[in-house]
N, C-alpha and C. Protein backbone atom coordinates (compact mmCIF):
# COMPACT_ATOMS: atom_id res chain seq x y z
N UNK A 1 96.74 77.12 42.76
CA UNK A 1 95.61 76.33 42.33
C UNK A 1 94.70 76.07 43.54
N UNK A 2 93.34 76.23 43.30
CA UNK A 2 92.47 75.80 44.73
C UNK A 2 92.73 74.59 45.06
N UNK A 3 92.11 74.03 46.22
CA UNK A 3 92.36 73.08 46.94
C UNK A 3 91.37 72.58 46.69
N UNK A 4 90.89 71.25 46.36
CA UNK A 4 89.92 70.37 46.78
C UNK A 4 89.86 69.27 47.02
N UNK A 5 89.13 68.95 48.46
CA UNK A 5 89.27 67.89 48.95
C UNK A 5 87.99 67.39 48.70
N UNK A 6 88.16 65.91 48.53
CA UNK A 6 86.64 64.91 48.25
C UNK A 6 87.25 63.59 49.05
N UNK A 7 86.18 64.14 50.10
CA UNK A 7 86.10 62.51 50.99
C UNK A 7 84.95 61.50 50.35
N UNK A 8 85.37 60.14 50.55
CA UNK A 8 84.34 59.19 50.14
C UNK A 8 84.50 58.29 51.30
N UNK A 9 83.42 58.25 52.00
CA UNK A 9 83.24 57.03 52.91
C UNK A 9 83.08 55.37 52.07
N UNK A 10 83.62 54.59 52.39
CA UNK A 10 84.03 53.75 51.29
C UNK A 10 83.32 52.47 51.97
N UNK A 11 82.21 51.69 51.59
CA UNK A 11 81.76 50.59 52.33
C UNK A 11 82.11 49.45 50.54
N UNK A 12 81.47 50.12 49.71
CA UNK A 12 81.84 49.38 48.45
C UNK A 12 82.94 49.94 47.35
N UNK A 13 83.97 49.12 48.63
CA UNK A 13 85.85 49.18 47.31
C UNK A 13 85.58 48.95 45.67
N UNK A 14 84.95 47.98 45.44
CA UNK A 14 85.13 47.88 44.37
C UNK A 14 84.49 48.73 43.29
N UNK A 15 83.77 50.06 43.93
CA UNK A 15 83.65 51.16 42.65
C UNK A 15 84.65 52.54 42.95
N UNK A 16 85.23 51.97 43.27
CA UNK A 16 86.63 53.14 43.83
C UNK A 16 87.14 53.45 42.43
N UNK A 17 87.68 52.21 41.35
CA UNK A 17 87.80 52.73 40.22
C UNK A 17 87.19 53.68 39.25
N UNK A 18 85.81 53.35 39.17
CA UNK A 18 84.96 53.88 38.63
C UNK A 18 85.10 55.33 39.31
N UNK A 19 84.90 55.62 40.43
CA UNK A 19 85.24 56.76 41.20
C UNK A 19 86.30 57.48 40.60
N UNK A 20 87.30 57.10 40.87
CA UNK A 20 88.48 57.61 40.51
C UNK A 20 88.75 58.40 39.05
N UNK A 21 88.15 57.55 38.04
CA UNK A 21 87.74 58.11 36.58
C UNK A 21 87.10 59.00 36.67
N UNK A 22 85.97 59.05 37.03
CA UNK A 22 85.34 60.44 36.72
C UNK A 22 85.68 61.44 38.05
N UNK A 23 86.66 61.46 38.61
CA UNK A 23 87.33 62.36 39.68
C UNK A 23 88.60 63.02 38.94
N UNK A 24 88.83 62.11 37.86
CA UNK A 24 90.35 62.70 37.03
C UNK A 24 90.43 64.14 36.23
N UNK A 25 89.18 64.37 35.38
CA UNK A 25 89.12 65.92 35.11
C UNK A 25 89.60 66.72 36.09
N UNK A 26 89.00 66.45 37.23
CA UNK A 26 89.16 68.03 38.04
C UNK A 26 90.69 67.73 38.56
N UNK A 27 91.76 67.02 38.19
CA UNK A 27 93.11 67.36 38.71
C UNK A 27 93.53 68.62 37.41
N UNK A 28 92.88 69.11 36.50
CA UNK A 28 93.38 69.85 35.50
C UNK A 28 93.07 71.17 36.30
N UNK A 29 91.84 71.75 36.98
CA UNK A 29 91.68 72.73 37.25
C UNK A 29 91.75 72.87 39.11
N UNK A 30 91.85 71.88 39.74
CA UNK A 30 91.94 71.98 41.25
C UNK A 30 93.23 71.22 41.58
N UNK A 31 93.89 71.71 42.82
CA UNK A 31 94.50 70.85 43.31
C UNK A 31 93.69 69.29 44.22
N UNK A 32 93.27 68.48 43.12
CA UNK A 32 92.49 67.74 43.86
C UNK A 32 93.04 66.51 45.15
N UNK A 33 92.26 66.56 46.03
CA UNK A 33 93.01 65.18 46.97
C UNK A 33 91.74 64.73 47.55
N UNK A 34 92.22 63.57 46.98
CA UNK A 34 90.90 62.21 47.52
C UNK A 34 91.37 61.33 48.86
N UNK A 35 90.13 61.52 49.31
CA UNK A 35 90.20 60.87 50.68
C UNK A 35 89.67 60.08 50.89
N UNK A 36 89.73 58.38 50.75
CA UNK A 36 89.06 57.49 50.56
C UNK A 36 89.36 57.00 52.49
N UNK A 37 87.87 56.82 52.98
CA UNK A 37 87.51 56.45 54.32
C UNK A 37 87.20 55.58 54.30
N UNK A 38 87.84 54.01 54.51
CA UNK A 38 86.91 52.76 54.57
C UNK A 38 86.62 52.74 56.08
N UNK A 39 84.95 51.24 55.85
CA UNK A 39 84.13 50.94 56.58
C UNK A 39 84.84 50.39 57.20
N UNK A 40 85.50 49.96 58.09
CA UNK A 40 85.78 48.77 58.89
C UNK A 40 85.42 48.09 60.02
N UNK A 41 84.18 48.67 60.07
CA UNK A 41 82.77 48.38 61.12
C UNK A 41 83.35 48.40 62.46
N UNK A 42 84.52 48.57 62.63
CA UNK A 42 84.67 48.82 64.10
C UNK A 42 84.07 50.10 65.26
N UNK A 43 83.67 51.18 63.97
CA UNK A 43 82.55 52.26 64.78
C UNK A 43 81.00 51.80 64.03
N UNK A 44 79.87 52.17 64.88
CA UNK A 44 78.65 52.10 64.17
C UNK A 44 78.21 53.55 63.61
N UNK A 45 78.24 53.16 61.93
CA UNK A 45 78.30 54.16 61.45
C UNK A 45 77.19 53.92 60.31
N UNK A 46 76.17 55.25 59.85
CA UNK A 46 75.19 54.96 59.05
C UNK A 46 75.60 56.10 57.82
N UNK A 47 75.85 55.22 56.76
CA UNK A 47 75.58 56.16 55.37
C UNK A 47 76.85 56.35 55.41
N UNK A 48 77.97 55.86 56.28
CA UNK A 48 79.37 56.49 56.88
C UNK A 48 79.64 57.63 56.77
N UNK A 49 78.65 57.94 57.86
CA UNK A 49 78.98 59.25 58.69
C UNK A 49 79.92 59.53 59.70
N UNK A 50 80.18 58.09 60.30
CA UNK A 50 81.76 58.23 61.09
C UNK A 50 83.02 58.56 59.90
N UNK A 51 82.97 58.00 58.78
CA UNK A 51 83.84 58.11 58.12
C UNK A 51 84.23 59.72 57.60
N UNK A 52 83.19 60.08 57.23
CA UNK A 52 82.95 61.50 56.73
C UNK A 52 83.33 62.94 57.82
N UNK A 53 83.08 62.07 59.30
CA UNK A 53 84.22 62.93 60.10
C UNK A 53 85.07 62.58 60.27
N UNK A 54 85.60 61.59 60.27
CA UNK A 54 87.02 61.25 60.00
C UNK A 54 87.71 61.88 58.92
N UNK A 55 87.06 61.80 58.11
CA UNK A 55 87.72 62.89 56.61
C UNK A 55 87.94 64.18 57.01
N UNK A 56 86.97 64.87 57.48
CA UNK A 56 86.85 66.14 58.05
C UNK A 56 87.88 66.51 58.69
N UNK A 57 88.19 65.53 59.70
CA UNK A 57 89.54 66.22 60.90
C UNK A 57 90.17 65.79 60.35
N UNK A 58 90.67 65.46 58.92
CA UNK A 58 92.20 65.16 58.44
C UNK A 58 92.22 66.56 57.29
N UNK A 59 91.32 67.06 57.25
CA UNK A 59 91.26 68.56 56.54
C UNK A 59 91.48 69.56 57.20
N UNK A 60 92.64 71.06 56.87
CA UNK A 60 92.84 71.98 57.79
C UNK A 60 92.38 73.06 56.33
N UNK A 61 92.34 72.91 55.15
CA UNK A 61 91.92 73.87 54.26
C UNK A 61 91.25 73.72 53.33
N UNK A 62 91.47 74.63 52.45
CA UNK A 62 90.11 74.18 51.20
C UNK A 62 89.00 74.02 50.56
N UNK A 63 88.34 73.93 49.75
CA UNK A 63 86.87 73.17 49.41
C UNK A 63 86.91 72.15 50.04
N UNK A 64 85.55 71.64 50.48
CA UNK A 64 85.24 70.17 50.59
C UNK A 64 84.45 69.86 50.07
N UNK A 65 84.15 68.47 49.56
CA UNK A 65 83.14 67.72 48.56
C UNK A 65 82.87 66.33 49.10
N UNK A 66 81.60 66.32 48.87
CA UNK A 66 81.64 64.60 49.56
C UNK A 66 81.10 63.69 48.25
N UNK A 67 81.61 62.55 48.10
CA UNK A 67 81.33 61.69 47.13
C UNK A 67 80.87 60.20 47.34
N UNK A 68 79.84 60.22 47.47
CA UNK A 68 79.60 58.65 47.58
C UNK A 68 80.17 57.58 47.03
N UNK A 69 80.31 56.47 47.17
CA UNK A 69 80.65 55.47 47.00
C UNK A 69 79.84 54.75 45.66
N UNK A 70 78.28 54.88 45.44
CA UNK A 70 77.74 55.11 44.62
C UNK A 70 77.35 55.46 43.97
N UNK A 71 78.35 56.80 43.76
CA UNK A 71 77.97 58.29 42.91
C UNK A 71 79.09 58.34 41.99
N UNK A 72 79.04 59.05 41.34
CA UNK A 72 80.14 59.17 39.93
C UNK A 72 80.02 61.05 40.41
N UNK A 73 80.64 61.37 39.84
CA UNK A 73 81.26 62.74 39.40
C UNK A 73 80.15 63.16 38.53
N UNK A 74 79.54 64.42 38.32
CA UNK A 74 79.18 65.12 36.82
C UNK A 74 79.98 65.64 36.25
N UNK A 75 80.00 65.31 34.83
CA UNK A 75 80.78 65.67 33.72
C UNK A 75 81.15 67.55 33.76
N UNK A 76 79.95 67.97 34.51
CA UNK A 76 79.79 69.35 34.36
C UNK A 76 80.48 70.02 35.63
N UNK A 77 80.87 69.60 36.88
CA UNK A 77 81.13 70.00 38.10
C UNK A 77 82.27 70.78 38.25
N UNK A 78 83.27 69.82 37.76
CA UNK A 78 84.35 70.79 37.73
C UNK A 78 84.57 72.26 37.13
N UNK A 79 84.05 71.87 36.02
CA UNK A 79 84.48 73.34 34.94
C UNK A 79 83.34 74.61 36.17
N UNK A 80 82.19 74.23 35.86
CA UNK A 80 81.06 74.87 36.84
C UNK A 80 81.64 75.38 38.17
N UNK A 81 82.04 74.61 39.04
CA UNK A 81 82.47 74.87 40.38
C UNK A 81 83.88 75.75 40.24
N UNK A 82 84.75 75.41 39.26
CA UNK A 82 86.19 76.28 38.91
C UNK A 82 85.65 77.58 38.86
N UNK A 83 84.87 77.97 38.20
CA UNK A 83 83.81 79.71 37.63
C UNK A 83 83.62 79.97 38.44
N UNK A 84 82.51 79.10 39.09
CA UNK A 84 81.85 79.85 40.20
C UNK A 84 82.72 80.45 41.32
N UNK A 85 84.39 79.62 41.86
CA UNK A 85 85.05 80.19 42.29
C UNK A 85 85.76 81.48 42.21
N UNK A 86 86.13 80.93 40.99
CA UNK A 86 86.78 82.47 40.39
C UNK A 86 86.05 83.77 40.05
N UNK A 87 84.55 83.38 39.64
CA UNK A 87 83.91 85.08 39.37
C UNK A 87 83.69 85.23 40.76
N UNK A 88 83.64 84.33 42.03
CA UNK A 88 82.54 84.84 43.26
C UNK A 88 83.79 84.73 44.28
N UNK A 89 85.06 84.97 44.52
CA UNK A 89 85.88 85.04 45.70
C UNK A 89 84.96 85.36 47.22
N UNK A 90 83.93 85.92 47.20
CA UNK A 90 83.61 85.82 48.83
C UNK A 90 82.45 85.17 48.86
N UNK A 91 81.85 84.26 47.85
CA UNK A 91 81.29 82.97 48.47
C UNK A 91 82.34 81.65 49.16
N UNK A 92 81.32 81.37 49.90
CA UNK A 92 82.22 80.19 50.80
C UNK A 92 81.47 78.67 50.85
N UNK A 93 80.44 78.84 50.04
CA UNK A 93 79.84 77.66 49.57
C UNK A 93 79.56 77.66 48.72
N UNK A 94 78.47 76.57 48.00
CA UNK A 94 77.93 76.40 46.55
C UNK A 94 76.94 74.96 46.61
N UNK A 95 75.29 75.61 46.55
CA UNK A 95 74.53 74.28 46.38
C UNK A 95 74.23 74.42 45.23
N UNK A 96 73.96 73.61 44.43
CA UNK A 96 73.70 73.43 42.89
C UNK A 96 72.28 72.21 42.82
N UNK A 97 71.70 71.91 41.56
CA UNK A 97 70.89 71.26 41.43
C UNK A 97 71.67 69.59 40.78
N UNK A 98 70.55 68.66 40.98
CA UNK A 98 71.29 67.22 41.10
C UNK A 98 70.02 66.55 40.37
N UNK A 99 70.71 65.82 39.30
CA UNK A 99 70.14 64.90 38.43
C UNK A 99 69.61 63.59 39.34
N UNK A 100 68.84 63.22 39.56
CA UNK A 100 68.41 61.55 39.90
C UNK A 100 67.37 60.71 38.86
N UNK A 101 68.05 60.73 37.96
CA UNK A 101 67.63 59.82 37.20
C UNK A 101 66.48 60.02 36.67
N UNK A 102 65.31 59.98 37.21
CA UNK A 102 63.74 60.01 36.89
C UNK A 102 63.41 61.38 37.38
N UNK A 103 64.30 62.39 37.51
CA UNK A 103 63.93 63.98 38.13
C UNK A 103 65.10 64.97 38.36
N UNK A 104 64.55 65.64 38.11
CA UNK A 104 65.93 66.96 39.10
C UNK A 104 65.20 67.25 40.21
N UNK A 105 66.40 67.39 41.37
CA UNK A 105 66.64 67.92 42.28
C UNK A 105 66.95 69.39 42.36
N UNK A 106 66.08 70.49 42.33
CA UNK A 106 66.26 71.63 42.00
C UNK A 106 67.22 72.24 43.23
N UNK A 107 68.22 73.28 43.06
CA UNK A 107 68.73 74.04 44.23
C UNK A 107 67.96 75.36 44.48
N UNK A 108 67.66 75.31 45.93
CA UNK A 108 66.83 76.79 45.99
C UNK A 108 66.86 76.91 47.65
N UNK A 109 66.84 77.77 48.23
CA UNK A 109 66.78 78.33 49.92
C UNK A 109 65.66 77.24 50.06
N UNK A 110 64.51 77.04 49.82
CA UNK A 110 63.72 76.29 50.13
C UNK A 110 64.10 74.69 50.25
N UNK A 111 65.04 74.57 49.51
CA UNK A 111 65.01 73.38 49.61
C UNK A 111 66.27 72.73 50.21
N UNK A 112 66.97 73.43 51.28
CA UNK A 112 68.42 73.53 52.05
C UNK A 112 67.39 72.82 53.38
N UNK A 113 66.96 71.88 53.59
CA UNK A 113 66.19 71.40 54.44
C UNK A 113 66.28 69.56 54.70
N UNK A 114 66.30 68.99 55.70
CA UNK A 114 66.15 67.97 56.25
C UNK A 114 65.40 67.34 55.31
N UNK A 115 66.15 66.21 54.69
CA UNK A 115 65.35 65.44 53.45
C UNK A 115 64.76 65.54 52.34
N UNK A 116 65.45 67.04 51.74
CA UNK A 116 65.14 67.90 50.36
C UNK A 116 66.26 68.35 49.87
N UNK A 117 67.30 67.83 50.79
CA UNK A 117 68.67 67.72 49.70
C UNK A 117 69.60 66.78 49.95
N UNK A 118 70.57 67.11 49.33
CA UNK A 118 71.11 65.55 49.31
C UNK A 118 72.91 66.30 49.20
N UNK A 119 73.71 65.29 49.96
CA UNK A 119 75.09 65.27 50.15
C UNK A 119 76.12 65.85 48.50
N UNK A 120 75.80 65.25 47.54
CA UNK A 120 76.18 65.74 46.85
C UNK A 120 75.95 67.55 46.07
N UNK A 121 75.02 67.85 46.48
CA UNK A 121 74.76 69.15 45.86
C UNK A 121 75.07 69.73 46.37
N UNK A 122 76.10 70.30 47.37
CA UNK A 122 76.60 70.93 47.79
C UNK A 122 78.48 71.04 47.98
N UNK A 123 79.29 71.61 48.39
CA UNK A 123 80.49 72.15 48.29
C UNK A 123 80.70 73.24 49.05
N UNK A 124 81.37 73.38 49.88
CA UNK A 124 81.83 74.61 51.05
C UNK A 124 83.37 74.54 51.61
N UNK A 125 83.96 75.54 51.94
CA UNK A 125 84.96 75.78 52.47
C UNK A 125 85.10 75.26 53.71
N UNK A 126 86.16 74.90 54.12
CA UNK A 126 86.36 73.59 54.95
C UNK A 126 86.15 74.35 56.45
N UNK A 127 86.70 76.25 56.41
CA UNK A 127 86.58 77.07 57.73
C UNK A 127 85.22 76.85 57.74
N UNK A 128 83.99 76.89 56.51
CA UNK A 128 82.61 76.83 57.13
C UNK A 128 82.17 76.06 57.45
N UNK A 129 82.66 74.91 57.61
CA UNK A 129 81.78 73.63 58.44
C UNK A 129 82.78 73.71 59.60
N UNK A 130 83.58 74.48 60.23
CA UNK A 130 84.12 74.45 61.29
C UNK A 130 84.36 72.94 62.15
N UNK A 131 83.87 73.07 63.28
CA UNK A 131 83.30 72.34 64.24
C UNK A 131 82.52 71.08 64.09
N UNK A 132 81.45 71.76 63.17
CA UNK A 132 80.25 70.69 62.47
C UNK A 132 80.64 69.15 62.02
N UNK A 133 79.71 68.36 62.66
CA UNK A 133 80.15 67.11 62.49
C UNK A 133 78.48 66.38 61.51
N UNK A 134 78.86 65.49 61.25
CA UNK A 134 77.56 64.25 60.88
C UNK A 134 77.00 63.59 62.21
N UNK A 135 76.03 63.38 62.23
CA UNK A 135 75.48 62.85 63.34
C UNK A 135 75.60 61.43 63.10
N UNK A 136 75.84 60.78 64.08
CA UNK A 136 76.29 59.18 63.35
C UNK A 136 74.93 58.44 63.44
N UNK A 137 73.92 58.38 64.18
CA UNK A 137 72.83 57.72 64.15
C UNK A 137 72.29 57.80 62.89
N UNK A 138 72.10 59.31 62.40
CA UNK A 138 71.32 59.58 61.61
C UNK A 138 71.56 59.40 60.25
N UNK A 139 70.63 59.17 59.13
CA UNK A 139 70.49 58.90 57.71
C UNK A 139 70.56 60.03 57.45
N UNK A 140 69.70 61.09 57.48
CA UNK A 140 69.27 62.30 56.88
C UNK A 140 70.42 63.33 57.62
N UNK A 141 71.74 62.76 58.03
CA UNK A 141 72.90 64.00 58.76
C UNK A 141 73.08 64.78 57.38
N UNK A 142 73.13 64.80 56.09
CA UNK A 142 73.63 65.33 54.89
C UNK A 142 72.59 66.69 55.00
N UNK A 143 71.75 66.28 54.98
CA UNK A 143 70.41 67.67 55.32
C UNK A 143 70.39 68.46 56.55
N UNK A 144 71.01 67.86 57.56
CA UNK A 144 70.78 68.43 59.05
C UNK A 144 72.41 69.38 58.89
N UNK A 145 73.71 69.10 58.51
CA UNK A 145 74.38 69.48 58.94
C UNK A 145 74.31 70.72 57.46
N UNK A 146 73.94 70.22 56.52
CA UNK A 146 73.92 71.70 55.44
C UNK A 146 72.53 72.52 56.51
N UNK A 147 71.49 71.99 56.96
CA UNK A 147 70.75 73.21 57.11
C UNK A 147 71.02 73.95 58.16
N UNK A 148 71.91 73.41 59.00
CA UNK A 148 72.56 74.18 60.22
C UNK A 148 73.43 75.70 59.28
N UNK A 149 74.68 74.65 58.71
CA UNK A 149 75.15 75.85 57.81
C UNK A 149 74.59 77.28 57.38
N UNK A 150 74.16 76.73 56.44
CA UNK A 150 73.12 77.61 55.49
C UNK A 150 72.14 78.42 56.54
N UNK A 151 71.98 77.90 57.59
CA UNK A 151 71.19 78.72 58.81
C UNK A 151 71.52 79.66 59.14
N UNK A 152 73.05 79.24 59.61
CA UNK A 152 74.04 80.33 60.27
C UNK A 152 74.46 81.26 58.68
N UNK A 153 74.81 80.82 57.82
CA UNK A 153 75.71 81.77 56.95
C UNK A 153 75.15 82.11 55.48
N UNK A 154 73.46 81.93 55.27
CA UNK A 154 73.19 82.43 54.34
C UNK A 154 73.85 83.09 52.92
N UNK A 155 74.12 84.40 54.02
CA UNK A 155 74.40 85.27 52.89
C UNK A 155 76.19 84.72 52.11
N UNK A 156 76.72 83.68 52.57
CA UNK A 156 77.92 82.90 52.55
C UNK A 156 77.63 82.12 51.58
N UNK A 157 76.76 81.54 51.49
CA UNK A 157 76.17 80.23 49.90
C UNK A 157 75.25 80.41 48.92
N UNK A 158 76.51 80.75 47.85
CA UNK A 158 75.31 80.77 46.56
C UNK A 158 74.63 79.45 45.97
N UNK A 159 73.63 79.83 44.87
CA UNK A 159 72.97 78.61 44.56
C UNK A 159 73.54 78.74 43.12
N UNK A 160 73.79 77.47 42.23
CA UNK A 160 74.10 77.51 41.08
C UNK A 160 72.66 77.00 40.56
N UNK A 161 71.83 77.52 39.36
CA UNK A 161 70.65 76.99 38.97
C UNK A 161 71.38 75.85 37.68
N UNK A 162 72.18 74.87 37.70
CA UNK A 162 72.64 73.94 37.15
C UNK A 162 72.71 73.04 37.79
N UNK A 163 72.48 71.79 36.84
CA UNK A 163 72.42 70.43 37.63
C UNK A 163 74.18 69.82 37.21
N UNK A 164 74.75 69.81 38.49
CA UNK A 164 76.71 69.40 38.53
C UNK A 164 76.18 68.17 39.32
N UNK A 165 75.59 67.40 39.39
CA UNK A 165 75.82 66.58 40.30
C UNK A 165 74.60 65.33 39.98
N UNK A 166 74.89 63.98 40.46
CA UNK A 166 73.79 62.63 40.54
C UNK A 166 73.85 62.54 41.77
N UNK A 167 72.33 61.66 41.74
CA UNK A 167 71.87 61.19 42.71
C UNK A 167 72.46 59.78 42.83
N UNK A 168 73.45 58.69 43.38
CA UNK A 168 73.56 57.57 43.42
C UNK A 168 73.80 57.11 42.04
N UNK A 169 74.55 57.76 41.50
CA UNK A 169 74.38 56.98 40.10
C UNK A 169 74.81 55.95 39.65
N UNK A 170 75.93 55.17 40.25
CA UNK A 170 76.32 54.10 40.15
C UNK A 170 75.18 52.18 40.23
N UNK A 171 73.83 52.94 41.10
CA UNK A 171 72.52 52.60 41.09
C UNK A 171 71.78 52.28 40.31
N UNK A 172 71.64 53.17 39.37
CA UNK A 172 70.63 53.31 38.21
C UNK A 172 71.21 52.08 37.36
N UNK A 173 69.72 51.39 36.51
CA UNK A 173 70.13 50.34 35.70
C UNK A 173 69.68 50.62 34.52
C-alpha cells in the first residue's frame, strides 16, 4: 500500500478532530500517517513553518501532504490522488486545483509561483523535496519551496485539472 504522510503544523488543537474525520477515508486506500506538529512557541515560527520541517526530518519515505490546521481534507483527494498514482508510476509529484470558497484556484505551470499557489494543492514524494526546507521568516515559504521544486523537476510533476483540495476551510462561515 503507498505511503502517505500528512504533516499538520498544529497552533489550533482543537480542530484536530475535525481534521482527523475527514483524514479517515484515505486509511482505505493509503497507508496513511499523520503527523501532528504542535506550536509550542519555543522556535519563531510563521504559518508553522518550523513545524513543517520538523515533520519533514521525521520522514525517510513516501508521499507527503501538508494539511493545515484550518483546512479539512477534499472529499475528492484521496480516490483522485490513489489514480493518479497508479496510472502515472514515474510522476513524483501532483499539483491539482483548490476550491476557496468564492473561486477556484486553477492548477497550471503558470501558476507554480510565489503567491499563486497555495500549500495544499500540491503532493510530492518525500526523495523530491530532498534537502528543501520552509523558510521560517517567510509567509509565502508554501510558493517559494514548490517553485524551487517544480523549477528543478518539471518534467517530474503532473497537474491534475481537478479541484482535490480547500483553501482554509475550516474559515469559511
Amino acid at each position: 500500500m503507498t505511503i502517505l504522510n500528512v504533516i499538520t503544523a498544529c497552533s489550533r488543537p482543537e480542530n484536530l478532530p475535525l481534521l482527523e474525520e475527514s483524514l479517515g477515508p484515505g486509511n482505505i486506500l493509503f497507508d496513511l500517517r499523520w503527523l501532528v506538529i504542535h506550536d509550542t512557541g519555543q522556535i519563531e515560527s510563521r504559518v508553522g513553518n518550523a513545524q513543517k520541517n520538523e515533520g519533514l526530518g521525521m520522514i525517510d519515505a513516501g508521499w507527503v501532504y501538508f494539511l493545515d490546521d484550518d483546512n479539512l481534507m477534499h472529499p475528492k483527494f484521496f480516490p483522485a490522488i490513489n489514480q493518479a498514482i497508479q496510472d502515472s508510476p514515474g510522476w513524483r509529484g501532483f499539483i491539482f486545483s483548490q476550491d476557496c470558497n468564492y473561486f477556484i484556484r486553477r492548477a497550471s505551470p503558470e501558476t507554480v509561483r510565489v503567491d499563486r499557489i497555495d500549500i495544499a494543492q500540491f503532493i510530492l514524494q518525500r526523495e523530491l523535496i530532498g534537502e528543501r526546507r520552509f523558510a521560517l521568516p517567510a509567509y509565502n515559504s508554501d510558493g517559494m519551496l514548490i517553485e524551487a521544486i517544480y523549477g528543478e523537476h518539471p518534467g517530474e510533476i503532473a497537474f491534475i485539472d481537478q479541484v482535490l483540495c480547500f483553501y482554509n476551510r475550516l474559515t469559511w462561515q
